[in-house]
Each structure stands twice: as C-alpha cells, then as structure tokens.
N, C-alpha and C. Protein backbone atom coordinates (compact mmCIF):
# COMPACT_ATOMS: atom_id res chain seq x y z
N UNK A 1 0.84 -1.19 0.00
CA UNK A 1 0.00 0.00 0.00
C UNK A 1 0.88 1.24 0.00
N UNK A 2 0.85 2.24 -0.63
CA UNK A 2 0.85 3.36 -0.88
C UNK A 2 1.24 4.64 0.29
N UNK A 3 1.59 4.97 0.85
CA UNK A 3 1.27 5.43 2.60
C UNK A 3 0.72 6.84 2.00
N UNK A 4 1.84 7.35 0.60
CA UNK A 4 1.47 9.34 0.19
C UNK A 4 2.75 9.48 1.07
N UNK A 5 2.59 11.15 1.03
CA UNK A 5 3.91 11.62 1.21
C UNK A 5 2.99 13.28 2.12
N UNK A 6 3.57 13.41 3.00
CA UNK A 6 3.58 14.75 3.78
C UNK A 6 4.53 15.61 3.90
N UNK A 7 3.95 16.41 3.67
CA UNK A 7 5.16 17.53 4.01
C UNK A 7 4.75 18.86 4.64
N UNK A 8 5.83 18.68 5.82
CA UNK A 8 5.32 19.80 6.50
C UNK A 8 6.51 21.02 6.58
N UNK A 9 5.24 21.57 6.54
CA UNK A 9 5.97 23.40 6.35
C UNK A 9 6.36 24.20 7.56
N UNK A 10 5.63 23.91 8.81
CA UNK A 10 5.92 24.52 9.77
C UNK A 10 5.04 23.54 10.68
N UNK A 11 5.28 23.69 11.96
CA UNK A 11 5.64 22.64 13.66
C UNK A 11 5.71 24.01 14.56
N UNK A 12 4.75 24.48 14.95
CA UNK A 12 4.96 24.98 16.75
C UNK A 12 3.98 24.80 17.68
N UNK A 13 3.97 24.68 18.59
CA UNK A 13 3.23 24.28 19.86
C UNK A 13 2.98 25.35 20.44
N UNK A 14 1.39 25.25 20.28
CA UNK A 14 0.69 26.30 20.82
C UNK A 14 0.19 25.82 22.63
N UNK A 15 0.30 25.10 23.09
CA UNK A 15 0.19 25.11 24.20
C UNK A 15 0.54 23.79 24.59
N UNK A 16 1.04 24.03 26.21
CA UNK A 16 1.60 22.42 27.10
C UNK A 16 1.92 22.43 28.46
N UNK A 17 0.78 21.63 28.99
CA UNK A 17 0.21 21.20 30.00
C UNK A 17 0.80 20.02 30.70
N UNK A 18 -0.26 19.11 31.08
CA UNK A 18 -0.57 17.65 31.44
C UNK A 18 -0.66 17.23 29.95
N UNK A 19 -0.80 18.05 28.61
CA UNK A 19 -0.31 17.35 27.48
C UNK A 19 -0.08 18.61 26.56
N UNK A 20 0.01 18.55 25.60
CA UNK A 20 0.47 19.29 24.51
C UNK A 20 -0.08 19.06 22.91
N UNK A 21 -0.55 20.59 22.61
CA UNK A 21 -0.88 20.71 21.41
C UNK A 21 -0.36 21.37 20.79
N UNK A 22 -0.02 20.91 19.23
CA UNK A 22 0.94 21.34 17.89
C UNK A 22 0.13 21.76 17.08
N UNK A 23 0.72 23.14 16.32
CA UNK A 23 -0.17 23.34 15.09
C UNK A 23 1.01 23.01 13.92
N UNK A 24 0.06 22.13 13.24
CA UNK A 24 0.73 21.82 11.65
C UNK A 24 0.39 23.10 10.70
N UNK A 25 1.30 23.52 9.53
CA UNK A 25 0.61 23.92 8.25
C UNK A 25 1.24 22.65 7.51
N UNK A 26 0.39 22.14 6.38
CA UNK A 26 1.27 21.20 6.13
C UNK A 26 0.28 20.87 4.49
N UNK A 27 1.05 20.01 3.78
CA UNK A 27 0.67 19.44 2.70
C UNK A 27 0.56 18.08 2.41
N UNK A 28 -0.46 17.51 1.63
CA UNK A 28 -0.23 15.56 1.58
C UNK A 28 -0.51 15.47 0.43
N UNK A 29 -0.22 14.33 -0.11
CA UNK A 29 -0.18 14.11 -1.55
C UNK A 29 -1.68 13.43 -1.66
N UNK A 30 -2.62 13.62 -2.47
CA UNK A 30 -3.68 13.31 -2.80
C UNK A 30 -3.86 11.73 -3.65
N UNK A 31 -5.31 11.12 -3.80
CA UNK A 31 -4.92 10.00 -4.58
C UNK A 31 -5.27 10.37 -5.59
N UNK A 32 -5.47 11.26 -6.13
CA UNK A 32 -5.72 11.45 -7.59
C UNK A 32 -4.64 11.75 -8.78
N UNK A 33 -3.39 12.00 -7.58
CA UNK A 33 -2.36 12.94 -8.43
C UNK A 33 -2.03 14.11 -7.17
N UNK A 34 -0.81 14.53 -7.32
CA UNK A 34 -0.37 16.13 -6.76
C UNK A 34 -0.49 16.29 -5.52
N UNK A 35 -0.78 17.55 -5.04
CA UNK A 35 -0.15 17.84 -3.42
C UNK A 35 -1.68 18.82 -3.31
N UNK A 36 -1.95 18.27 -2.00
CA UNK A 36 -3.22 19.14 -1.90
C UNK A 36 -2.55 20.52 -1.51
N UNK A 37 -3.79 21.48 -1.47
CA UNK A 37 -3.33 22.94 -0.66
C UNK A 37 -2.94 22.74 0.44
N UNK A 38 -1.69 24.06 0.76
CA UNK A 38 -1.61 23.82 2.38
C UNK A 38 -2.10 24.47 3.08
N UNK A 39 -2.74 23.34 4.45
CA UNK A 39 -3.77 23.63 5.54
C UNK A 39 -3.00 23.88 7.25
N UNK A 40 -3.85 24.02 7.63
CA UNK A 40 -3.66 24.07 8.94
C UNK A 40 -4.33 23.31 10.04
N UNK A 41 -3.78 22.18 10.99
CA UNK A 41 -4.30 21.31 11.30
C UNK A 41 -3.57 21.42 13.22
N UNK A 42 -4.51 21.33 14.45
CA UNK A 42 -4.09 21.24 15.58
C UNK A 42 -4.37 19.64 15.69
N UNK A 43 -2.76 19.13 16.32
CA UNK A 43 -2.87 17.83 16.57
C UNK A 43 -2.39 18.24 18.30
N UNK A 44 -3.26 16.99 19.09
CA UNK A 44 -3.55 17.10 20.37
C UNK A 44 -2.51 15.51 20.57
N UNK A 45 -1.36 15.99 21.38
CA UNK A 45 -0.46 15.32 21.46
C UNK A 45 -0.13 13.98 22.48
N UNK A 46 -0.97 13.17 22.47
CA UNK A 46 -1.29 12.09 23.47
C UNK A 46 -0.57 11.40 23.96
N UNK A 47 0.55 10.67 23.28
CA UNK A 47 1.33 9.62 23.38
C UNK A 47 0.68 8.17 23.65
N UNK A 48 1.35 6.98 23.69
CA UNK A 48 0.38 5.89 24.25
C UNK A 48 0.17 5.43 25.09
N UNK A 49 -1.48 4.37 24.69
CA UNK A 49 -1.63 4.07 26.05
C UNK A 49 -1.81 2.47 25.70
N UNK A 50 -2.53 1.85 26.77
CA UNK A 50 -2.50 0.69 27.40
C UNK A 50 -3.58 0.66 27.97
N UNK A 51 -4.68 -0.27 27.38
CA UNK A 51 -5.94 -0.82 27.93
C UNK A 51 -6.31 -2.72 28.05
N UNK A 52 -6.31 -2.66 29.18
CA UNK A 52 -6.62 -4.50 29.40
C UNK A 52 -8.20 -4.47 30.28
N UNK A 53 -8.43 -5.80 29.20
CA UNK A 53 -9.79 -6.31 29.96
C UNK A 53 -9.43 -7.66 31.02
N UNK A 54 -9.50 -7.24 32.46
CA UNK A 54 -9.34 -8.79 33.14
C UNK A 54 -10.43 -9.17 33.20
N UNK A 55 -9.89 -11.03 32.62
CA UNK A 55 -11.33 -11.58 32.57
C UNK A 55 -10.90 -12.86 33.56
N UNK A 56 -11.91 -13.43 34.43
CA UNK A 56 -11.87 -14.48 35.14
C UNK A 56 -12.35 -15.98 34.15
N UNK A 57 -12.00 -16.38 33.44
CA UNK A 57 -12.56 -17.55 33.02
C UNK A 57 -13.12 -18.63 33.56
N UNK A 58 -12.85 -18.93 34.97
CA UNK A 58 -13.21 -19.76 35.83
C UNK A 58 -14.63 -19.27 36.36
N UNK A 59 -14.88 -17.94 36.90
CA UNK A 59 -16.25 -17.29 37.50
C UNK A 59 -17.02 -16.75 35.94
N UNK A 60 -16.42 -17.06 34.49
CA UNK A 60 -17.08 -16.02 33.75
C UNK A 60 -17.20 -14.62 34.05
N UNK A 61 -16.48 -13.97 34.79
CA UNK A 61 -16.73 -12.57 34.95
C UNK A 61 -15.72 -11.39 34.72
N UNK A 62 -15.96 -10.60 34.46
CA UNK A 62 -14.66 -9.54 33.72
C UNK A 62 -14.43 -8.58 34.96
N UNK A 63 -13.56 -8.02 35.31
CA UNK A 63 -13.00 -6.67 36.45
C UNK A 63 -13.79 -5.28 35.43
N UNK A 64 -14.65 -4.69 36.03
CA UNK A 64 -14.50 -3.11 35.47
C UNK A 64 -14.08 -2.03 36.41
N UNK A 65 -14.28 -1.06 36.06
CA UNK A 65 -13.46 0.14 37.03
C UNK A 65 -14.68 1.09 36.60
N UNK A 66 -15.03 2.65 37.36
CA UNK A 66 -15.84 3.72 37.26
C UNK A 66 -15.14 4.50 37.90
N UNK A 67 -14.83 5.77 36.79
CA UNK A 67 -14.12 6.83 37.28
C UNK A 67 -14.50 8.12 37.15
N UNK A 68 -13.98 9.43 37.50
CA UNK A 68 -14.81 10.43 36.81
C UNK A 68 -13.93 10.72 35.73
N UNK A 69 -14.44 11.29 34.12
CA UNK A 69 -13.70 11.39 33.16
C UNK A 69 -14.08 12.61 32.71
N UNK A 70 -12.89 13.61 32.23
CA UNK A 70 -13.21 15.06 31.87
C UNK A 70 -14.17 15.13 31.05
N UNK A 71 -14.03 14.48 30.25
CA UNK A 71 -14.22 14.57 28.55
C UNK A 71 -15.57 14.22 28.75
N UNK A 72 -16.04 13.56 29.51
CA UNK A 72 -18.03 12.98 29.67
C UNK A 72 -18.81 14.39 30.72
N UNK A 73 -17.95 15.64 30.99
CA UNK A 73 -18.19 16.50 31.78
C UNK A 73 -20.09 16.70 31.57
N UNK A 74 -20.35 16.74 30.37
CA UNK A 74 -21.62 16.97 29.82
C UNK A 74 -22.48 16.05 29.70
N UNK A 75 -21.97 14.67 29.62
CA UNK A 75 -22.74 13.94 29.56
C UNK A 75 -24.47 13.56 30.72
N UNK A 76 -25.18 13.71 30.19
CA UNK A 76 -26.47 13.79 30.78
C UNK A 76 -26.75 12.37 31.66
N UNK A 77 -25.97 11.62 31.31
CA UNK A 77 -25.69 10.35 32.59
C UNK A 77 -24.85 10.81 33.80
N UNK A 78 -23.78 11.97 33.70
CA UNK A 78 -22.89 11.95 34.92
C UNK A 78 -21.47 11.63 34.22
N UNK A 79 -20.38 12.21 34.48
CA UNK A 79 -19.07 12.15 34.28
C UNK A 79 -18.33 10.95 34.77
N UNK A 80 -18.79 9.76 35.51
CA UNK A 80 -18.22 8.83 35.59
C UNK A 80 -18.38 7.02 35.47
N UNK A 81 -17.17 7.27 34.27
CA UNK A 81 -17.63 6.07 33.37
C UNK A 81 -17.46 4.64 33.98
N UNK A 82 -18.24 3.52 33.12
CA UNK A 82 -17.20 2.19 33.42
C UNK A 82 -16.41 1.78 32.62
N UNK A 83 -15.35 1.43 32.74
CA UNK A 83 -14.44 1.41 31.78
C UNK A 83 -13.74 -0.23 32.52
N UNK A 84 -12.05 -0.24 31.44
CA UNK A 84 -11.20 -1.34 31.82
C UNK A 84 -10.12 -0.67 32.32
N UNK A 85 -9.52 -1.18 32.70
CA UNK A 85 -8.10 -0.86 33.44
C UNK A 85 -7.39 -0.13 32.03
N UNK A 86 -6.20 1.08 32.19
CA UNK A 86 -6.19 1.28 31.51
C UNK A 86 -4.65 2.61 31.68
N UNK A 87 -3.96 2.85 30.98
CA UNK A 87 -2.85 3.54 31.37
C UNK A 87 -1.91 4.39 30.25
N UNK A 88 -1.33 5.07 30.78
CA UNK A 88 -0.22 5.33 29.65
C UNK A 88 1.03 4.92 29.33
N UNK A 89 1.76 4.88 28.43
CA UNK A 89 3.37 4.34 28.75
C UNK A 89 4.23 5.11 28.48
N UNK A 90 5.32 4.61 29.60
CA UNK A 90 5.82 5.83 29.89
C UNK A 90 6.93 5.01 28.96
N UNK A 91 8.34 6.17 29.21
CA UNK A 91 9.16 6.60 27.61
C UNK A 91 10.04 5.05 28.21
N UNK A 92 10.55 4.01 27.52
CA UNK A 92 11.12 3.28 27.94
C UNK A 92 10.33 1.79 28.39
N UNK A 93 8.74 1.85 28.09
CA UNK A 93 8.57 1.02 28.81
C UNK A 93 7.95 0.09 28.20
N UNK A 94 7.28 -1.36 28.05
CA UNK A 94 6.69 -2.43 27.00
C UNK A 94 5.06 -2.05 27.27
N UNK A 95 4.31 -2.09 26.54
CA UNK A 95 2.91 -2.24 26.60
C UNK A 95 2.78 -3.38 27.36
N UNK A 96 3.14 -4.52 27.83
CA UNK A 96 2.61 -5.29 28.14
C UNK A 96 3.07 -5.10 29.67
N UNK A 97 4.31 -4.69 30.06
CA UNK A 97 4.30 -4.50 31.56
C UNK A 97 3.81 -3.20 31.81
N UNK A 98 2.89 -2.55 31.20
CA UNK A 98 1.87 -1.14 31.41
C UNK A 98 0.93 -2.00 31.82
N UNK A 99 0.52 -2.63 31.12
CA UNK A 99 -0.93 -3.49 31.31
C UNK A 99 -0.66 -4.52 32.41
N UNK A 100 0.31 -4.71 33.23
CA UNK A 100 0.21 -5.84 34.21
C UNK A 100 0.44 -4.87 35.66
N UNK A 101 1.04 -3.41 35.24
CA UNK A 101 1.50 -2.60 36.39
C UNK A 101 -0.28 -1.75 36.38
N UNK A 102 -0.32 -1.27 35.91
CA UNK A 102 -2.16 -0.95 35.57
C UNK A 102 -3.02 -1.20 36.33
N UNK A 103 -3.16 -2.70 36.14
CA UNK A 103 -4.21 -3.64 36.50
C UNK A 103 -3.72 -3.67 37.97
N UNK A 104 -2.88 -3.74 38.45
CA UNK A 104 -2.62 -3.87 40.01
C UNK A 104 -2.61 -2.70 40.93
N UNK A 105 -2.39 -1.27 39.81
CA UNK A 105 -2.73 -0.13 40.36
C UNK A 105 -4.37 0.35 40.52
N UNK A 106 -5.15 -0.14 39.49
CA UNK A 106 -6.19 0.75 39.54
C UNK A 106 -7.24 -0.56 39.53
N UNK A 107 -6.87 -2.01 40.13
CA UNK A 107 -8.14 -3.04 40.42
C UNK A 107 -7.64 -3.63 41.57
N UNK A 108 -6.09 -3.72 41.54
CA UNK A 108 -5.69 -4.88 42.72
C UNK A 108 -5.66 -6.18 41.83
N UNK A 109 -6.14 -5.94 40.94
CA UNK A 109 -5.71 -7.18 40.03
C UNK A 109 -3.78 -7.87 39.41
N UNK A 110 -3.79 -9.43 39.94
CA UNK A 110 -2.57 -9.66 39.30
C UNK A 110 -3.00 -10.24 37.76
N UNK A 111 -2.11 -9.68 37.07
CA UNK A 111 -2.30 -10.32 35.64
C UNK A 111 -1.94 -12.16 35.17
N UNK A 112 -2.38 -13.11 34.72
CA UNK A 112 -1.50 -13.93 34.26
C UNK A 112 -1.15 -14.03 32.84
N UNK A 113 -1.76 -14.66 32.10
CA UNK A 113 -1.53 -14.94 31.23
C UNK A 113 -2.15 -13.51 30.08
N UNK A 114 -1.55 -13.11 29.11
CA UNK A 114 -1.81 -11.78 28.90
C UNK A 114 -2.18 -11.53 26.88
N UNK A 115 -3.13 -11.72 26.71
CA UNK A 115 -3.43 -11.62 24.60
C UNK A 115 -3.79 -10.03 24.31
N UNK A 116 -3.12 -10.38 23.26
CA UNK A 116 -3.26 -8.83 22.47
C UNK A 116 -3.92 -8.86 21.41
N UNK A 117 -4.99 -7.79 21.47
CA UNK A 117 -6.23 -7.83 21.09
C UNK A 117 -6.12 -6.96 19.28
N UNK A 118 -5.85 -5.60 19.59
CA UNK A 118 -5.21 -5.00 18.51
C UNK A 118 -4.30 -3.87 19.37
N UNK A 119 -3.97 -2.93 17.95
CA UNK A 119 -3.63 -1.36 18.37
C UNK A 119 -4.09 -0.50 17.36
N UNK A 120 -4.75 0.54 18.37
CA UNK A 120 -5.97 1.34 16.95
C UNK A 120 -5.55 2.48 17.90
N UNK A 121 -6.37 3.74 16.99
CA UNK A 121 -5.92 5.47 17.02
C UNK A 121 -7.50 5.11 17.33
N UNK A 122 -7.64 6.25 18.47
CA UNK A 122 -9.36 6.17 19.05
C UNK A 122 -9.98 7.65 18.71
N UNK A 123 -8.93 8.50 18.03
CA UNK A 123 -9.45 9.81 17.46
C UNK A 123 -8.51 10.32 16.76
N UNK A 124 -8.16 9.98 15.47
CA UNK A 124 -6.60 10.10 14.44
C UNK A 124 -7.23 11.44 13.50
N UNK A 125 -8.72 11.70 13.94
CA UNK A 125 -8.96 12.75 13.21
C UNK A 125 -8.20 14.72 13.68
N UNK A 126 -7.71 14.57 15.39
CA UNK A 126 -6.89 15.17 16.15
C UNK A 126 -6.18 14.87 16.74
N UNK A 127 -5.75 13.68 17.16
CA UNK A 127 -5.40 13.33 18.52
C UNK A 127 -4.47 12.32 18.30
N UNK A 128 -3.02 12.09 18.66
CA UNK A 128 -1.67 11.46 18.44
C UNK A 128 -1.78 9.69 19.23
N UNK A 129 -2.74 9.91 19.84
CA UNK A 129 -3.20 8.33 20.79
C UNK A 129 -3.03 7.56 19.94
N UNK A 130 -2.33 6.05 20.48
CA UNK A 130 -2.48 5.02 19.83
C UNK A 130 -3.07 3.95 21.17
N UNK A 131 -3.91 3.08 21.61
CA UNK A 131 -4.12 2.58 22.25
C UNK A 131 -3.81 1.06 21.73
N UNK A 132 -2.99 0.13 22.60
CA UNK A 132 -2.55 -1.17 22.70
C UNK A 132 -3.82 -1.95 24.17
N UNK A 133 -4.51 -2.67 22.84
CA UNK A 133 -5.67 -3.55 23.69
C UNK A 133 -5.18 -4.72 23.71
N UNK A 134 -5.66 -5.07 25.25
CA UNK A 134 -5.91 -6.76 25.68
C UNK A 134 -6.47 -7.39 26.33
N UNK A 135 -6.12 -8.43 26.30
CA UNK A 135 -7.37 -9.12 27.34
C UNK A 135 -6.26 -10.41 28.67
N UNK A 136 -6.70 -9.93 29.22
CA UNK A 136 -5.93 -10.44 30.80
C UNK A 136 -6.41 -11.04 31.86
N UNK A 137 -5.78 -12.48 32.09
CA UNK A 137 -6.28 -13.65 33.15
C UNK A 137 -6.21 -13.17 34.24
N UNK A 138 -7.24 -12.90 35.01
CA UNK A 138 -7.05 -13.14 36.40
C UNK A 138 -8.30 -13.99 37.39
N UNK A 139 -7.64 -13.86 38.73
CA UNK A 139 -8.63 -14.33 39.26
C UNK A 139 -9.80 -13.56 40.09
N UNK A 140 -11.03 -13.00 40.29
CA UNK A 140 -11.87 -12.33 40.08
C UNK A 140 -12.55 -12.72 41.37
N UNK A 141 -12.09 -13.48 42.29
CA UNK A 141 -12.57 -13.90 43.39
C UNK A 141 -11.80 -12.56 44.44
N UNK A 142 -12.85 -11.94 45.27
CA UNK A 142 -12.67 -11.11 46.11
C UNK A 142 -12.64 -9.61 45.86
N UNK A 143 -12.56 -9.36 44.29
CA UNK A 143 -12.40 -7.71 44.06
C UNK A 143 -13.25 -7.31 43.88
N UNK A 144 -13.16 -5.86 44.74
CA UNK A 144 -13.75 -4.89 45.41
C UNK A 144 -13.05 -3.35 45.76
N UNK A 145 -13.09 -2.65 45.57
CA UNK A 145 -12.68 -1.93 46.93
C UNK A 145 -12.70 -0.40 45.91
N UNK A 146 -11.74 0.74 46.64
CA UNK A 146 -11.73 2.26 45.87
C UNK A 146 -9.69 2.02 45.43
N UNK A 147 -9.13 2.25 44.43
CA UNK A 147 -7.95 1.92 44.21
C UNK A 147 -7.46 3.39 43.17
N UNK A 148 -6.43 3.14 43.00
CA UNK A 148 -6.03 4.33 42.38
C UNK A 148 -4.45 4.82 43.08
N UNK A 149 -3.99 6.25 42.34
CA UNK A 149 -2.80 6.29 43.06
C UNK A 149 -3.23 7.85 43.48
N UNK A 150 -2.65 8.14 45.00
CA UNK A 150 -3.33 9.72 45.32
C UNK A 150 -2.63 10.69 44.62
N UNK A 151 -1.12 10.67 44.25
CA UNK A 151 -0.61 11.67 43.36
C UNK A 151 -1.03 12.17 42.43
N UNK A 152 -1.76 10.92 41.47
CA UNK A 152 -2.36 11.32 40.38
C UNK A 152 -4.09 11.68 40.25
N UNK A 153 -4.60 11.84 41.58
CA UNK A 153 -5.45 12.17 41.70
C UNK A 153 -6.61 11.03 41.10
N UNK A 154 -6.07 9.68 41.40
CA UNK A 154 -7.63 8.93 40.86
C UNK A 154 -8.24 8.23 42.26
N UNK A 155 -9.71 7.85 41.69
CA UNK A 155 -10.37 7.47 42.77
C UNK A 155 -11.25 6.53 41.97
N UNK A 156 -10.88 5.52 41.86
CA UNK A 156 -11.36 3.94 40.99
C UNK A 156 -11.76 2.90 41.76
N UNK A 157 -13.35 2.99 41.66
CA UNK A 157 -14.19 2.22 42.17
C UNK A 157 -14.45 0.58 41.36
N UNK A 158 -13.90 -0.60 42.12
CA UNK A 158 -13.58 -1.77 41.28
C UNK A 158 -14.76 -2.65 41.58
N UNK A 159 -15.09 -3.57 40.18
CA UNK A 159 -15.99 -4.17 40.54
C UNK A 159 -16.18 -5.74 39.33
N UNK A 160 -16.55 -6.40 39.58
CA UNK A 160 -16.68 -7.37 38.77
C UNK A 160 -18.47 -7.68 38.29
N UNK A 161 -18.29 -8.51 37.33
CA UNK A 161 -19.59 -8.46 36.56
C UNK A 161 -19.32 -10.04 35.62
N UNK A 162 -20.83 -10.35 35.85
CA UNK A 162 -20.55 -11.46 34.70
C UNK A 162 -20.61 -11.09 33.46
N UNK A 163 -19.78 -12.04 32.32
CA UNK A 163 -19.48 -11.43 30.85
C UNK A 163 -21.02 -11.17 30.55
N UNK A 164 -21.61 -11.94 30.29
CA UNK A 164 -22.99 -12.12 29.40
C UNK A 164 -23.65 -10.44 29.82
N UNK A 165 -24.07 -10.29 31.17
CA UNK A 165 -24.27 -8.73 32.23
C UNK A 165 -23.26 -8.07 31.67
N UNK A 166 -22.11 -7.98 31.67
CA UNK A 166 -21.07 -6.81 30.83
C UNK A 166 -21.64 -6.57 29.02
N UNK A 167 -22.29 -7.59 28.61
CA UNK A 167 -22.41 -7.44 27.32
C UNK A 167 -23.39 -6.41 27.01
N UNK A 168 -24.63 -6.58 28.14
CA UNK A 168 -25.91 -6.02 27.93
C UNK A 168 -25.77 -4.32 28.63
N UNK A 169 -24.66 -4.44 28.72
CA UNK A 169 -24.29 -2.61 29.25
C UNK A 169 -23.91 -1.89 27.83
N UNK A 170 -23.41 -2.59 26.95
CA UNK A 170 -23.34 -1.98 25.66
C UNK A 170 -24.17 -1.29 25.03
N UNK A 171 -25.46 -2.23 24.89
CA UNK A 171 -26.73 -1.91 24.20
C UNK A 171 -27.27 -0.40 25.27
N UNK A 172 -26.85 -1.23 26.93
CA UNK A 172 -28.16 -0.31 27.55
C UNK A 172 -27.18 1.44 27.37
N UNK A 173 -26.05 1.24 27.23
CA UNK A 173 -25.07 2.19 27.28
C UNK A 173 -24.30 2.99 28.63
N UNK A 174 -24.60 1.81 29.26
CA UNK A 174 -24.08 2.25 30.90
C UNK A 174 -22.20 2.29 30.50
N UNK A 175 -21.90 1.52 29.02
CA UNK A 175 -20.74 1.33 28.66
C UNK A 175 -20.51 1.99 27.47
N UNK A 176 -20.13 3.14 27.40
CA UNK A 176 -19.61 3.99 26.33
C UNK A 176 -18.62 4.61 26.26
N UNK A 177 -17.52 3.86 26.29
CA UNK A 177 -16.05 4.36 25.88
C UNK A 177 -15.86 3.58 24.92
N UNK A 178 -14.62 3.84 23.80
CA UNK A 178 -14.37 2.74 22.97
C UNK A 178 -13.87 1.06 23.59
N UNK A 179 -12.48 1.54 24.31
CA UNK A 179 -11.75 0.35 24.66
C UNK A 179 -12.95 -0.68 25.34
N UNK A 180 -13.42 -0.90 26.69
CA UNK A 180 -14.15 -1.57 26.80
C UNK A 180 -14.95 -2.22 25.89
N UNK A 181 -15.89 -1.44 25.06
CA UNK A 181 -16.71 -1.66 24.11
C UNK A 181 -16.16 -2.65 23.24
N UNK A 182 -14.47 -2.26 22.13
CA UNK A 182 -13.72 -3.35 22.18
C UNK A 182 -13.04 -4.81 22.14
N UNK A 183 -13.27 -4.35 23.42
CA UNK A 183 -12.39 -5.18 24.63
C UNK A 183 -13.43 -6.98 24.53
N UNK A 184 -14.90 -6.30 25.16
CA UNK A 184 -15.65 -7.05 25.27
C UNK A 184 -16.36 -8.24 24.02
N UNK A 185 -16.54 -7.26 23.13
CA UNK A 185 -16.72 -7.84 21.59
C UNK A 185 -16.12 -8.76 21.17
N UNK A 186 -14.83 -8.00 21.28
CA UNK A 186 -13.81 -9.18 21.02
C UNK A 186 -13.66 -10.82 21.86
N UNK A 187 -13.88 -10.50 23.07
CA UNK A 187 -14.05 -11.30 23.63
C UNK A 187 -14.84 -12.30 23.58
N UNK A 188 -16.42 -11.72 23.59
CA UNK A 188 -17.73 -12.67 22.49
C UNK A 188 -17.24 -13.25 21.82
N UNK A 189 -16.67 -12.72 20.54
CA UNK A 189 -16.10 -13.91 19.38
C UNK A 189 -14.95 -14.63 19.86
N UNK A 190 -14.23 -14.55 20.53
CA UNK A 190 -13.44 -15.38 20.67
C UNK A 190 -13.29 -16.06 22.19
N UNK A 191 -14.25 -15.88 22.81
CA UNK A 191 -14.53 -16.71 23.93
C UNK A 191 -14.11 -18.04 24.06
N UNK A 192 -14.46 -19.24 23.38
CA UNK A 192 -14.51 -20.56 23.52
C UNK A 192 -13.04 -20.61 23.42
N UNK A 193 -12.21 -19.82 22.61
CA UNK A 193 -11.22 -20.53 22.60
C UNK A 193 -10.03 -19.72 23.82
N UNK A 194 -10.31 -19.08 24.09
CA UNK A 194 -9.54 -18.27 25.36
C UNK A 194 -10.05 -18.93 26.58
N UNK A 195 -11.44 -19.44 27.34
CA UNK A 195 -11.47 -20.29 27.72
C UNK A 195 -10.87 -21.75 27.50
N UNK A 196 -10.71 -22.27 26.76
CA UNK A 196 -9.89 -23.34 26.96
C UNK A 196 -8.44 -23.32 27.03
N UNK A 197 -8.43 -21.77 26.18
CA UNK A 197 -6.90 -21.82 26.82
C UNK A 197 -6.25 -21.67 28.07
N UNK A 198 -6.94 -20.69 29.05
CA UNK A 198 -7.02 -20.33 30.39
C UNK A 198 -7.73 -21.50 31.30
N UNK A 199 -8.60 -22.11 30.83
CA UNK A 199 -8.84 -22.85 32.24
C UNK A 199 -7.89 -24.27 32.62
C-alpha cells in the first residue's frame, strides 16, 4: 500500500500542560495525483496508552473500574464512566508490563496470562493516541474496593460483573467508551477458545 507523502511546512506548539498541542501547516499528496493545498491542522499530542480487559474464566466474569472522566463533563448520565483498566506508557517502557503494572494499580488485580487484542488510534482525526488492547487472566474472586494512586489524583471504584451482564451494558449504554466496548466484543467472538486456553 501506498502510505502518500507529507510535508510539513511549519511545527509549533501552541500550548503544554498535562499534554500538549501542535499546530501543523502542512501538505499531503492526494490520490488522484499532486499535493493538496496547504492547511492548517491542531494535533492534540497524546502519546500511548494501554488498555486491558481482566477476565476471570473460571467465574465467567470480567474486572470493570468507574471513574470520573473530563471529557463525559456533559454527559447527561454523569461524568463517571465504566471502563477497563487502563494507562499510559511511559518513555522506555513495554505495553505489556503497562498493562500488568495498571491492573494492580487501579483493580488490585494480578495479571496472568496476557493476549493482544489490537492497536488502533481512538481519534486520528486530532489526537496522536495510539491505544494497545488486551485481554488479561485473572482471578476475580474477592475484588472490590476504591484503588487508584493519590498523586495522580484517581479514585477507581472496582468491581466485577458477569461477561454475558457486561455485554448487555453496551446496548443499555451504561458502557460507552471505545476500549471496553472493544475489549468485550472481542471477547464474544473469541470466547470458547480463550477459555480453553485459560482454564
């Protein structure tokens, strides 16, 4: 495949926080032929992250988490979602020990055995995110509690659910983030055989 060709004309950063946003002017090569006009485009500078679904195969039941999330500020349900465990990585580090350090920060969950689901851009129309999904063994007997780390200001209420009950939060929409959404799907189709691999 083809990738095109970019070219950029100018790179400065108009503002940086807890993250950072760049303004492009820039040009891309079109499929028709030639170089489109050059535009101007703010990319919202994310870096990656790391989302795991722990699933208990033995109880059938998955770990979720409910947090408050900026971005649902408006939402007419309330700002705090259910989601999966879920993190960023830092400069130096594997997606997969994000997703096992994660899960023990923000469920109390230990990871075992650990599949990778995909890696997708969850808003490539602004936003530099690449999220690395999976799905992660644990055992689901006893979790409960409020977890999180106080520096970073979270307060993650843990809870478990049976899959089939996690599925029907989709439809009802008590579950509207991407990753979960996902997370879980994926899981549907490929259930039978991740169970037998795990039990």
């Amino acid at each position: 495949m083809d990738h095109g060709e970019v070219q950029v004309v100018k790179c400065s950063t108009c503002f940086e926080g807890f993250f950072r946003i760049d303004k492009y002017r820039l040009r891309h090569s079109l499929f028709q032929g030639g170089m489109s006009d050059e535009m101007s485009r703010e990319l919202f500078e994310r870096g990656g992250a790391v989302a795991v679904l722990p699933y208990d195969p033995v109880l059938d039941r998955v770990v979720l988490i409910e947090q408050f999330r900026i971005g649902a500020i408006r939402d007419k349900n309330g700002a705090w979602l259910t989601e999966i465990v879920a993190g960023m990585i830092a400069d130096g580090e594997m997606p997969e020990d994000v997703a096992r350090r994660e899960s023990i920060e923000e469920s109390g969950c230990e990871i075992g055995e650990l599949l990778p689901i995909c890696t997708y851009y969850p808003s490539p129309g602004a936003c530099s995110e690449t999220i690395a999904l999976y799905c992660g063994k644990v055992d689901a007997r006893d979790v409960s509690g409020i977890h999180g780390l106080d520096h970073e200001n979270e307060d993650i209420r843990v809870f478990t659910a049976g899959f089939e009950e996690a599925l029907t939060w989709i439809d009802s929409g008590r579950i509207n983030s991407a990753a979960p959404i996902m997370a879980l799907q994926w899981l549907e189709i490929n259930k039978a055989k991740v169970v037998a691999a795990w039990k």
